[in-house]
Protein backbone atom coordinates (compact mmCIF):
# COMPACT_ATOMS: atom_id res chain seq x y z
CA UNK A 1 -14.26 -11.49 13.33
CA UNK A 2 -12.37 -9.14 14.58
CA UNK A 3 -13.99 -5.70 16.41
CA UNK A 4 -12.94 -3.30 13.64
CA UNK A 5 -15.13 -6.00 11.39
CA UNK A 6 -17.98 -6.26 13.63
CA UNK A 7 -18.06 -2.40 13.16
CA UNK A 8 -17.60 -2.43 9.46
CA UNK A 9 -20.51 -4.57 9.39
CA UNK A 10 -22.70 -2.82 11.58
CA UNK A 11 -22.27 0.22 9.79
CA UNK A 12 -22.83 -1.58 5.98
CA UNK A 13 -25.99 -3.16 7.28
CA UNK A 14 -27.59 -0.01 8.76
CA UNK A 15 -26.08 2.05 5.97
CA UNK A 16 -25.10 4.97 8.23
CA UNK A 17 -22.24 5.52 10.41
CA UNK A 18 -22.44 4.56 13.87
CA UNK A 19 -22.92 7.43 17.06
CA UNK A 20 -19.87 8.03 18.56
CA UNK A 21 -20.96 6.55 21.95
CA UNK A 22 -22.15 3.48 20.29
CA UNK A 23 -18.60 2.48 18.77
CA UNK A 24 -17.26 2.94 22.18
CA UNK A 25 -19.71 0.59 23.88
CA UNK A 26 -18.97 -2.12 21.41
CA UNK A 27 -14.84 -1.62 21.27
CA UNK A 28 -14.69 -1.30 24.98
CA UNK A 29 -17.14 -4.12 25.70
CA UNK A 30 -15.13 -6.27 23.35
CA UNK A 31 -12.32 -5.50 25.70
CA UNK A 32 -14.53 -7.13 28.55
CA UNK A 33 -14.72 -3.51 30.41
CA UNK A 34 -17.97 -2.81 32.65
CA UNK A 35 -20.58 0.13 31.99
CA UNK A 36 -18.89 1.56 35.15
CA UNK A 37 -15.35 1.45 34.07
CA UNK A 38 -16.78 2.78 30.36
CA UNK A 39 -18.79 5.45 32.37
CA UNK A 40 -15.33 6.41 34.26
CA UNK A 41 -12.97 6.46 30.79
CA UNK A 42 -15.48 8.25 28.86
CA UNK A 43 -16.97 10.81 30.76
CA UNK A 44 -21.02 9.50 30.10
CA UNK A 45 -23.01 9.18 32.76
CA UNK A 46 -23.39 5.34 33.54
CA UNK A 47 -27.03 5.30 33.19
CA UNK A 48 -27.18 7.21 29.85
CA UNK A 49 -24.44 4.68 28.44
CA UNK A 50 -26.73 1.62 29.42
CA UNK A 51 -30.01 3.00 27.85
CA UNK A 52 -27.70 3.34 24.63
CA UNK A 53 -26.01 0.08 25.21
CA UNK A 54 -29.61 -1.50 25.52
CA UNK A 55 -31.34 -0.04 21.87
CA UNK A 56 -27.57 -1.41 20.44
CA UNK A 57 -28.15 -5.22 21.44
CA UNK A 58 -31.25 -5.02 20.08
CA UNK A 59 -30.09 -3.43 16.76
CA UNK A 60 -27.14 -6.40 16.72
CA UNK A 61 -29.50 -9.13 17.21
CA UNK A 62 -31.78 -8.12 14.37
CA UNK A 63 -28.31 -7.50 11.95
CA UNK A 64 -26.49 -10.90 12.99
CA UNK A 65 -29.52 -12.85 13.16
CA UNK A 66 -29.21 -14.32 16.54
CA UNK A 67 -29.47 -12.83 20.23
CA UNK A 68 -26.58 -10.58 21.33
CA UNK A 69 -26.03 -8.84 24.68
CA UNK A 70 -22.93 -8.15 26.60
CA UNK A 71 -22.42 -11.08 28.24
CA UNK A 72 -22.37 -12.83 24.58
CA UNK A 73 -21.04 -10.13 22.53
CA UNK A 74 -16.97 -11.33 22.10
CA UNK A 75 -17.31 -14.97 22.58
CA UNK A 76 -20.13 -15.10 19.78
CA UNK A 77 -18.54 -13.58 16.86
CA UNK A 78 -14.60 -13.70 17.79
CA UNK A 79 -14.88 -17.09 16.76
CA UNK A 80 -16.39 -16.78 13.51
CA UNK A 81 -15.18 -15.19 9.64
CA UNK A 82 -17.47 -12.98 7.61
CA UNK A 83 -18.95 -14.81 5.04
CA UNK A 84 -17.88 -13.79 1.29
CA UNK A 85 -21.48 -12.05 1.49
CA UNK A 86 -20.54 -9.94 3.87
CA UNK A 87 -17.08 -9.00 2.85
CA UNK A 88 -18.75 -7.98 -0.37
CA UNK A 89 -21.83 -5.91 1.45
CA UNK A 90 -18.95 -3.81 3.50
CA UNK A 91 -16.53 -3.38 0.45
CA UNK A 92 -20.41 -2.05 -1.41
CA UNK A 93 -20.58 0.31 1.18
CA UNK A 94 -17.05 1.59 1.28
CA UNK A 95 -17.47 1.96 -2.55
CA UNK A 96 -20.26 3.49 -2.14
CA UNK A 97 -19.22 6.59 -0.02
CA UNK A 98 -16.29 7.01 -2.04
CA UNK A 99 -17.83 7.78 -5.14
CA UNK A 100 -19.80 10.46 -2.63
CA UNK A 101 -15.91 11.34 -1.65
CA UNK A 102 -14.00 13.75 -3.74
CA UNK A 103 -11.13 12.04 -4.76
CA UNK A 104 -7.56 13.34 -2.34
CA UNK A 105 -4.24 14.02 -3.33
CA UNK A 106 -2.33 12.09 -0.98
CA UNK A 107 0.13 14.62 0.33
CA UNK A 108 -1.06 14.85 3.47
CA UNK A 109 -2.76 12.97 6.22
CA UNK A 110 -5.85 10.83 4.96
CA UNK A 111 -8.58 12.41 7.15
CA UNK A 112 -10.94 11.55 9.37
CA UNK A 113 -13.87 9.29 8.09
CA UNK A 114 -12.32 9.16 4.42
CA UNK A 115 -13.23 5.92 2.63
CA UNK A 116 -9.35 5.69 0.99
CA UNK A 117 -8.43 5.18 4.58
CA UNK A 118 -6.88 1.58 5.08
CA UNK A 119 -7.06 0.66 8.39
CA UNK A 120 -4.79 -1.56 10.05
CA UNK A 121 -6.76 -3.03 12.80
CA UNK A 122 -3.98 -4.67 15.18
CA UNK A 123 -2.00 -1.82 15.10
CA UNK A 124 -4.75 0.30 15.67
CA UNK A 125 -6.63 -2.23 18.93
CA UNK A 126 -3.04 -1.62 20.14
CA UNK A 127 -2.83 1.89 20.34
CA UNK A 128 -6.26 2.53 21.19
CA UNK A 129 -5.42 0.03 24.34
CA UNK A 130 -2.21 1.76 25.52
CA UNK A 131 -3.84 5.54 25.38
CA UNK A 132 -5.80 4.68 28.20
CA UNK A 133 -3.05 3.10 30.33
CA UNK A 134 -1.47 6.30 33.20
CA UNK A 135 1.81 7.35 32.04
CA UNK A 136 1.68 5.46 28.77
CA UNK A 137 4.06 6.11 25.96
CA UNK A 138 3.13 5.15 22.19
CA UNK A 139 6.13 5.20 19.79
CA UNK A 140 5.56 5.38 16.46
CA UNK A 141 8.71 4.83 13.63
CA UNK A 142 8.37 4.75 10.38
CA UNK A 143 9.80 6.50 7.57
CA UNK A 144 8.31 9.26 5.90
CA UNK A 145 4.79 9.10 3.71
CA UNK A 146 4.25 5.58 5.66
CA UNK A 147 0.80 7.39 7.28
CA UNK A 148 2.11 8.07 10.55
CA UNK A 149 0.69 11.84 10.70
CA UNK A 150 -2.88 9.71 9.56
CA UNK A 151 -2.94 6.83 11.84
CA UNK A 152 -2.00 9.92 14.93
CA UNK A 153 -5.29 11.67 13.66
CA UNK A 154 -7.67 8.45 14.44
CA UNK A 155 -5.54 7.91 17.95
CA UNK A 156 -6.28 11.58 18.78
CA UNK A 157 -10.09 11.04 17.23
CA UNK A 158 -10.49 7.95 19.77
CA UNK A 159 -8.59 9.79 22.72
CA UNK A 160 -11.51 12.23 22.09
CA UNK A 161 -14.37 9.94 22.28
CA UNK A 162 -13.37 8.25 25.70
CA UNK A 163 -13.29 11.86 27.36
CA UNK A 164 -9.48 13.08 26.86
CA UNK A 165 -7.95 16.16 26.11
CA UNK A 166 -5.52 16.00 23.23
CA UNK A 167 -2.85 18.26 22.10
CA UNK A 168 -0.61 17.35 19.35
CA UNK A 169 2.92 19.18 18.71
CA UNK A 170 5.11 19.32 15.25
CA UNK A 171 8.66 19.63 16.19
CA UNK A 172 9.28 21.10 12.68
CA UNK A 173 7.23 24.07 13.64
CA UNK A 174 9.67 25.01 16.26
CA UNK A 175 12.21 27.56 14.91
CA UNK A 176 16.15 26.79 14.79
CA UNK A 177 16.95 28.96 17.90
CA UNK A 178 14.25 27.77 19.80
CA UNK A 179 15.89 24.11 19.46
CA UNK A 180 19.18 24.77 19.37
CA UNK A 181 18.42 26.14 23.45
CA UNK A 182 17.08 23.64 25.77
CA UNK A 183 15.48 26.76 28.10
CA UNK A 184 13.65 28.20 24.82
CA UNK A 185 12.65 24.72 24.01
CA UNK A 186 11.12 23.89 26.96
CA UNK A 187 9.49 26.97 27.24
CA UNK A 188 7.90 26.56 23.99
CA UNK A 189 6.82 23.08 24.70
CA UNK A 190 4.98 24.14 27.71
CA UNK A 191 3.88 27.44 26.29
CA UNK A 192 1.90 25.42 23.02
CA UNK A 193 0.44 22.94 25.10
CA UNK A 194 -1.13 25.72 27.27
CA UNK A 195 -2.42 27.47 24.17
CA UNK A 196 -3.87 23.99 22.98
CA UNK A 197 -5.69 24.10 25.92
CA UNK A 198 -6.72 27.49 26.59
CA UNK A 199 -5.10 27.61 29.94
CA UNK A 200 -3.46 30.91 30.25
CA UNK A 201 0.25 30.52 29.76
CA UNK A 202 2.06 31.19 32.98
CA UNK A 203 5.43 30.53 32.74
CA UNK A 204 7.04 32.97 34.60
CA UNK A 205 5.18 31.69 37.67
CA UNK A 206 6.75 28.16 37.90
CA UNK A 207 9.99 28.89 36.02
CA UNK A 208 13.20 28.87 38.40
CA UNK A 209 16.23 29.93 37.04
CA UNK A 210 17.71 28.24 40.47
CA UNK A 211 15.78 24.78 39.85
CA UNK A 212 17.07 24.51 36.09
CA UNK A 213 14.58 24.68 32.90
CA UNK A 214 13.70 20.69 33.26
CA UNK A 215 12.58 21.05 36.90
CA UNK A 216 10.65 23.92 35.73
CA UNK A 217 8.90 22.09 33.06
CA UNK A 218 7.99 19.22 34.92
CA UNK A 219 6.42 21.48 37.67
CA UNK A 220 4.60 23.25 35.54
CA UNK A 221 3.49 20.51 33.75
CA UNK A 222 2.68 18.45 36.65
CA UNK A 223 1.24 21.48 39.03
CA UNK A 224 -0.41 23.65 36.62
CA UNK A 225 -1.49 22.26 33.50
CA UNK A 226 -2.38 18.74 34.39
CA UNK A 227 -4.21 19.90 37.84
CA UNK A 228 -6.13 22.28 35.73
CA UNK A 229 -7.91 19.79 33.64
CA UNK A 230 -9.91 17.14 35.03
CA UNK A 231 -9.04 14.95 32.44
CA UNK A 232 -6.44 12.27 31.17
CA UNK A 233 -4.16 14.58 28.61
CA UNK A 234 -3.06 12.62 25.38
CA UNK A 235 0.22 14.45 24.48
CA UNK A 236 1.54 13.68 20.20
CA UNK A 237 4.92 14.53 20.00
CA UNK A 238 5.27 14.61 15.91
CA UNK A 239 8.83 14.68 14.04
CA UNK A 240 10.85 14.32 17.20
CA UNK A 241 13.41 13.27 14.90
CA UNK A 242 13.69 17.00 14.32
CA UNK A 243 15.48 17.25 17.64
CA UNK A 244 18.07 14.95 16.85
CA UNK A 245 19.79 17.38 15.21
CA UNK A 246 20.40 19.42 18.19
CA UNK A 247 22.42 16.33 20.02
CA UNK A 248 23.03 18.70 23.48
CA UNK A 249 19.35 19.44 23.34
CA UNK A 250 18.65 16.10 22.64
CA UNK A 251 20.17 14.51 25.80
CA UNK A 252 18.65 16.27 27.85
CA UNK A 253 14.95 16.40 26.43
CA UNK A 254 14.66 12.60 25.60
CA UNK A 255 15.30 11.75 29.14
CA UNK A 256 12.89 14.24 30.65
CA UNK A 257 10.20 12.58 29.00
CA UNK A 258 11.36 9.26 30.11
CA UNK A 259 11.30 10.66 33.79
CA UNK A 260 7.64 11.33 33.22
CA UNK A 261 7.07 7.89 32.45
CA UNK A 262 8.45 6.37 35.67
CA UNK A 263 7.46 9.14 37.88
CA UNK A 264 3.71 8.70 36.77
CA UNK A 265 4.21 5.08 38.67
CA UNK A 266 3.97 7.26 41.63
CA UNK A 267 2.52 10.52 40.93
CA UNK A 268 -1.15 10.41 39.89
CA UNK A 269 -1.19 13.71 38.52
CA UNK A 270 1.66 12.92 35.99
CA UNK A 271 -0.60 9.51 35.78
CA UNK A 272 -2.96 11.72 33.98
CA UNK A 273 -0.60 12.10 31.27
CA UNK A 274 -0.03 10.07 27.38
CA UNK A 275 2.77 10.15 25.19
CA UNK A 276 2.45 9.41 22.06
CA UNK A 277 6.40 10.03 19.79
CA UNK A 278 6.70 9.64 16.52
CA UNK A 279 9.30 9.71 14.64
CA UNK A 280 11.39 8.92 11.25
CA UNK A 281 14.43 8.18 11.78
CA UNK A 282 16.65 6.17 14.48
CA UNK A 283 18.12 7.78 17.28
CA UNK A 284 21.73 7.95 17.29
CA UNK A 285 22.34 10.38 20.66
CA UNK A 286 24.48 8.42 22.86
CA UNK A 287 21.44 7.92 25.82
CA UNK A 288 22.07 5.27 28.84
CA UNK A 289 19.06 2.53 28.51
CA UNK A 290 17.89 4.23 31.37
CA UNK A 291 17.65 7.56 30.27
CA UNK A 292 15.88 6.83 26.57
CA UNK A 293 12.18 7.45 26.17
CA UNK A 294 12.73 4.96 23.26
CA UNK A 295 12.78 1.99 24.93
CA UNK A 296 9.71 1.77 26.94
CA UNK A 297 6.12 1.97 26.45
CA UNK A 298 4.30 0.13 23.17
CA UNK A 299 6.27 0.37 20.00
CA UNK A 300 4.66 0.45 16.60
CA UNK A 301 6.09 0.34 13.06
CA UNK A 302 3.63 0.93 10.75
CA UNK A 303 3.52 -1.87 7.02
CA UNK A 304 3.58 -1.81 3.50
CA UNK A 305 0.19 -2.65 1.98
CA UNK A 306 -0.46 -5.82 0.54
CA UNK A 307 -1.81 -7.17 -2.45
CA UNK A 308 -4.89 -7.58 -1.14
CA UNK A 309 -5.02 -3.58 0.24
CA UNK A 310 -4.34 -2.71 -3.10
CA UNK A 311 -6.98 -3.97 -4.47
CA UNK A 312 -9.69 -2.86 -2.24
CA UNK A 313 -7.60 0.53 -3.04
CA UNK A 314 -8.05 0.30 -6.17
CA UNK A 315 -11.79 -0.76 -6.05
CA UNK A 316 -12.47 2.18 -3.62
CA UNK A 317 -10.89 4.29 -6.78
CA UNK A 318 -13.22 3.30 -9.27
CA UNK A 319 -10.70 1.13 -11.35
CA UNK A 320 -11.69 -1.99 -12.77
CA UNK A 321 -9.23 -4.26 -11.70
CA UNK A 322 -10.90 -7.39 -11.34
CA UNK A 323 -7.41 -10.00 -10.99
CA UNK A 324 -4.27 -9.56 -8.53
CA UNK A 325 -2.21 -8.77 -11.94
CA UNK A 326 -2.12 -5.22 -12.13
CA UNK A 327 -1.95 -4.83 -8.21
CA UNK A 328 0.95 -7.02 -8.74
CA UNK A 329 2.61 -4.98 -11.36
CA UNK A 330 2.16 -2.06 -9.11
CA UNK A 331 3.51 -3.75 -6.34
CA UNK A 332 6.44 -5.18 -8.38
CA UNK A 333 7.27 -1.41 -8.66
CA UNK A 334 6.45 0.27 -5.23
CA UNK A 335 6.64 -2.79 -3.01
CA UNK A 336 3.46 -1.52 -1.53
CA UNK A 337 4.41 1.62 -0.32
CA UNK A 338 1.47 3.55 1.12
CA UNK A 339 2.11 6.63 -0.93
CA UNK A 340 3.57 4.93 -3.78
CA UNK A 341 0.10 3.47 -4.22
CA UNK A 342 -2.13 5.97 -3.51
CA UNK A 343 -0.21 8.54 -5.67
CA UNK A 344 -0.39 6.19 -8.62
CA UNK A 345 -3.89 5.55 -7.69
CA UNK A 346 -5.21 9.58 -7.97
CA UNK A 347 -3.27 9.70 -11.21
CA UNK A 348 -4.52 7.10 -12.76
CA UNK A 349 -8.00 8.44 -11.57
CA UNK A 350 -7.58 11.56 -12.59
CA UNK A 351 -5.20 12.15 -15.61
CA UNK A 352 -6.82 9.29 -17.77
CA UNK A 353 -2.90 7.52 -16.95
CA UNK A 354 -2.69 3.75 -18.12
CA UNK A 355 -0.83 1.71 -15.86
CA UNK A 356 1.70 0.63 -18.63
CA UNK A 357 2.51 4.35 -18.86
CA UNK A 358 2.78 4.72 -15.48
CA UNK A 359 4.79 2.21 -15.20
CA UNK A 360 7.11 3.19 -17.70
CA UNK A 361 7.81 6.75 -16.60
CA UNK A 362 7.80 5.65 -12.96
CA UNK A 363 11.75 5.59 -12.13
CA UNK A 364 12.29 8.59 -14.63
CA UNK A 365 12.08 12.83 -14.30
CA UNK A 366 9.06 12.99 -16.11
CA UNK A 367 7.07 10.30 -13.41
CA UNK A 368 4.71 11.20 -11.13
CA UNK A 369 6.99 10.19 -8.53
CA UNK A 370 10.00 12.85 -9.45
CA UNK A 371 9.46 15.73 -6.87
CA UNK A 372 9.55 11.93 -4.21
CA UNK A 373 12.57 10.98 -5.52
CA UNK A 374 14.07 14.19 -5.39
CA UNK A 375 14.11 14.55 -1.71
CA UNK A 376 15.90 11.13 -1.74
CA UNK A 377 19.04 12.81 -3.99
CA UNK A 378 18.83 16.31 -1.87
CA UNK A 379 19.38 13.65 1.26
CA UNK A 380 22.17 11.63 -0.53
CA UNK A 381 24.36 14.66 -2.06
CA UNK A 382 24.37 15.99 1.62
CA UNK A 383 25.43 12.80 3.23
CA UNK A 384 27.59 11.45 0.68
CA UNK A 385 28.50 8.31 2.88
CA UNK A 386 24.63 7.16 2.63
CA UNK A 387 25.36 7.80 -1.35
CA UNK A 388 28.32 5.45 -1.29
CA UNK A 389 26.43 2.76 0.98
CA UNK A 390 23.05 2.73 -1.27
CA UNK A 391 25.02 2.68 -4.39
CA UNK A 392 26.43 -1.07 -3.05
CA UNK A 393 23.34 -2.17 -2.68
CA UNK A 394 22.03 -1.04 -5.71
CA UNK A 395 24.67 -3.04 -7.46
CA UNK A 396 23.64 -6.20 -5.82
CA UNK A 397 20.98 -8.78 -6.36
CA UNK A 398 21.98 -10.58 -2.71
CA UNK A 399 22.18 -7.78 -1.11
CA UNK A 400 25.46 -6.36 1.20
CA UNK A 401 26.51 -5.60 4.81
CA UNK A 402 26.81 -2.28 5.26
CA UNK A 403 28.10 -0.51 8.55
CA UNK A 404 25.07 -0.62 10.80
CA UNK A 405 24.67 2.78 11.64
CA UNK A 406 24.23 3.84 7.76
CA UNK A 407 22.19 0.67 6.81
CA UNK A 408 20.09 1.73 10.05
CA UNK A 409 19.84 5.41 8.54
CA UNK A 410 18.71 3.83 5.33
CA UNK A 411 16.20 1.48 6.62
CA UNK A 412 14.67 4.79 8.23
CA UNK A 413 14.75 6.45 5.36
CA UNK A 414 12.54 3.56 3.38
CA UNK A 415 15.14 2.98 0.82
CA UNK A 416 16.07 -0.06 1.73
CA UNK A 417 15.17 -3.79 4.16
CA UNK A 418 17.12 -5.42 6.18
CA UNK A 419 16.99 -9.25 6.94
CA UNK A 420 19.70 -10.89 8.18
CA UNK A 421 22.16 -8.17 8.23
CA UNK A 422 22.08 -7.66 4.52
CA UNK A 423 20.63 -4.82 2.92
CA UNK A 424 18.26 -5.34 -0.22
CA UNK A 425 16.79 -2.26 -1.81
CA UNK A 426 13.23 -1.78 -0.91
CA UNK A 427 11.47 -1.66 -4.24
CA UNK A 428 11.86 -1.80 -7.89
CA UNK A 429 11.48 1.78 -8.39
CA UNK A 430 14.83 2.51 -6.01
CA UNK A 431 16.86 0.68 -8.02
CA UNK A 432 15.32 2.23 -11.61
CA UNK A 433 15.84 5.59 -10.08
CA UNK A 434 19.13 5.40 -8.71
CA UNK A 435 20.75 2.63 -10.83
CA UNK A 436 20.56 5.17 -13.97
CA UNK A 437 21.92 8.25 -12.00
CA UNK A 438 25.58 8.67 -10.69
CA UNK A 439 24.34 10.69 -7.53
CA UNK A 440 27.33 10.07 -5.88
């Protein structure tokens, strides 16, 4: 089993959720860490944390049948599956609170505690692992509607938990003048995280025309903000592909956060502080290896759903699909495209849509996935060259080279894979859509 099971199961057996303390006892246990160390990340008093720790064993043992402690607690279920019993009892209970879950329309990030959630539990070990780490940085590509903005919520969510503050900022909310000047920019960066955190913003104390606007930042960042709270600070950086477009702002921002990386080596204050960047689209600002923030720290792309994900999906939904052959049709369209799915999941839910239908109307003006495509033929009349490239590939079954900065713009996009320098289109759908259109 892995930890996100053993919590699935905990949680179908008592039929509640678990207290927020517990799931940290048994995650960082699992990780081998000590009550002290726990005590230390989390901010709970050691004592308090053992007294819970101690009612938890006792609650394990009587779920899993046999005695657990933490001396026991990995090495006794790591090495065993849940039983087709138990896989059953935890899909019950997911079922179970979704029925009590108004159904979402998935246009925005799936939120906290919601049962149409799919988790992703590597991914997820991985980043919950690397927050903790001084000076970390996360990066998280993928293109868009892939459920980056939904996997950042449950990273901030566990920051939380073990005692950090956490202040998340959307690059799109920054206004075209503020990004187009790297002294506005930084100013606004420094000025949103102080409102985050209810620290008075006091810019005009630590900025220095004489010092330039990045030793500025990184003063006030270090000296003020970070010194003022006696905590770790998780820092989201969301849709820093929004900078790109401002290349001279670019080069000089993506290396500043870079320089916080190395410099928290030696500086525990900057120590204190977590990236986590996510982004869209590939970087193509000429940056020395040594200067890019995208090239260190953990990187993580999130995946397409699989059959099986799909049909816990659609179970979860209410639909009766008892075979892999629908989820197979579905996927035959979508490729398993988060978003894809879910959007053809609500509307099937909730306009009384067969799948046939669906189906059938899917590639076309009149599908549910027009306004979608849409964006796709916006992007492609105002970069004709990406029009010309996807239009090859369209036309071939085998696939095609294409020049490998506009195959790498596509791939960021989601329109198409890549796998052994040829392109292939990345679903059915694509190919419906664009084959019958000359949008180029």
């Amino acid at each position: 089993m892995t930890i996100d099971e053993v919590v699935q199961l905990t949680r179908a057996r008592l039929q509640k959720d678990l207290h927020p303390v517990q799931e940290i006892i048994l995650r960082q246990v699992w990780e081998g860490k000590t009550y002290t160390s726990i005590a230390s990340t989390s901010h709970y008093g050691e004592h308090y944390l053992r007294n819970i720790a101690s009612g938890l064993w006792q609650t394990l043992s009587q779920i899993l049948e046999k005695p657990m402690s933490k001396s026991n607690f990995r090495s006794s279920l790591e090495s065993r599956s849940l039983t087709a019993e138990e896989r059953e009892l935890i899909e019950e209970s997911i079922s179970s609170q979704c029925l009590a879950t108004l159904l979402e329309y998935p246009g925005s990030p799936v939120p906290l505690g919601s049962p149409f959630y799919i988790h992703h539990p590597l991914i997820e070990e991985l980043a919950y692992q690397e927050i903790v780490k001084p000076g970390s940085v996360l990066r998280i590509k993928a293109p868009r509607k892939m459920g980056k903005s939904s996997l950042l919520l449950r990273i901030l969510d566990r920051a939380n938990s073990l005692g950090c503050r956490t202040v998340s900022l959307d690059f799109q909310q920054a206004e075209d003048s503020v990004l187009g000047n790297l002294d506005k920019f930084l100013r606004w960066f420094c000025a949103n995280i102080s409102r985050y955190l209810e620290l008075p913003p006091l810019l005009d104390d630590y900025w220095d025309e004489d010092m330039g606007s990045k030793v500025s930042c990184t003063i006030y960042l270090q000296q003020y903000v970070l010194a003022e709270i006696d905590r770790p600070l998780v820092l989201a950086l969301n849709e820093v592909n929004r900078i790109f477009e401002y290349p001279k702002v670019a080069r000089e921002v993506l290396p500043l956060l870079r320089s916080w990386h190395e410099e928290a080596k030696r500086i525990k204050t900057l120590g204190k502080l977590r990236l986590i960047v996510l982004h869209s689209t590939e970087i193509y600002i000429p940056l020395k290896l040594s200067e890019s923030p995208f090239n260190v720290g953990l990187p993580l792309q999130l995946p397409y759903f699989t059959e099986e994900q799909i049909l816990a999906l659609a179970q979860r939904h209410g639909l009766d699909w008892t075979d892999s052959l629908d989820a197979e049709r579905l996927m035959a369209m979508v490729g398993g495209h988060p978003y894809l799915v879910r959007l053809a999941f609500y509307h099937l839910c909730q306009n009384a849509l067969t799948l046939d239908r669906l189906l059938q109307e899917a590639p076309t003006i009149a599908g549910i996935y027009k306004d979608y495509l849409r964006g796709f033929w916006v992007t492609l009349q105002e970069y004709p060259e990406l029009g010309v490239a996807l239009k090859q590939v369209v036309k071939s079954e085998q696939g095609v080279e294409l020049d490998p900065v506009v195959a790498c713009k596509l791939l960021s996009m989601g329109l198409i894979h890549i796998d052994n320098n040829r392109c292939t289109l990345s679903c059915e759908l694509y190919r419906l859509y664009f084959g019958s259109h000359n949008f180029i």
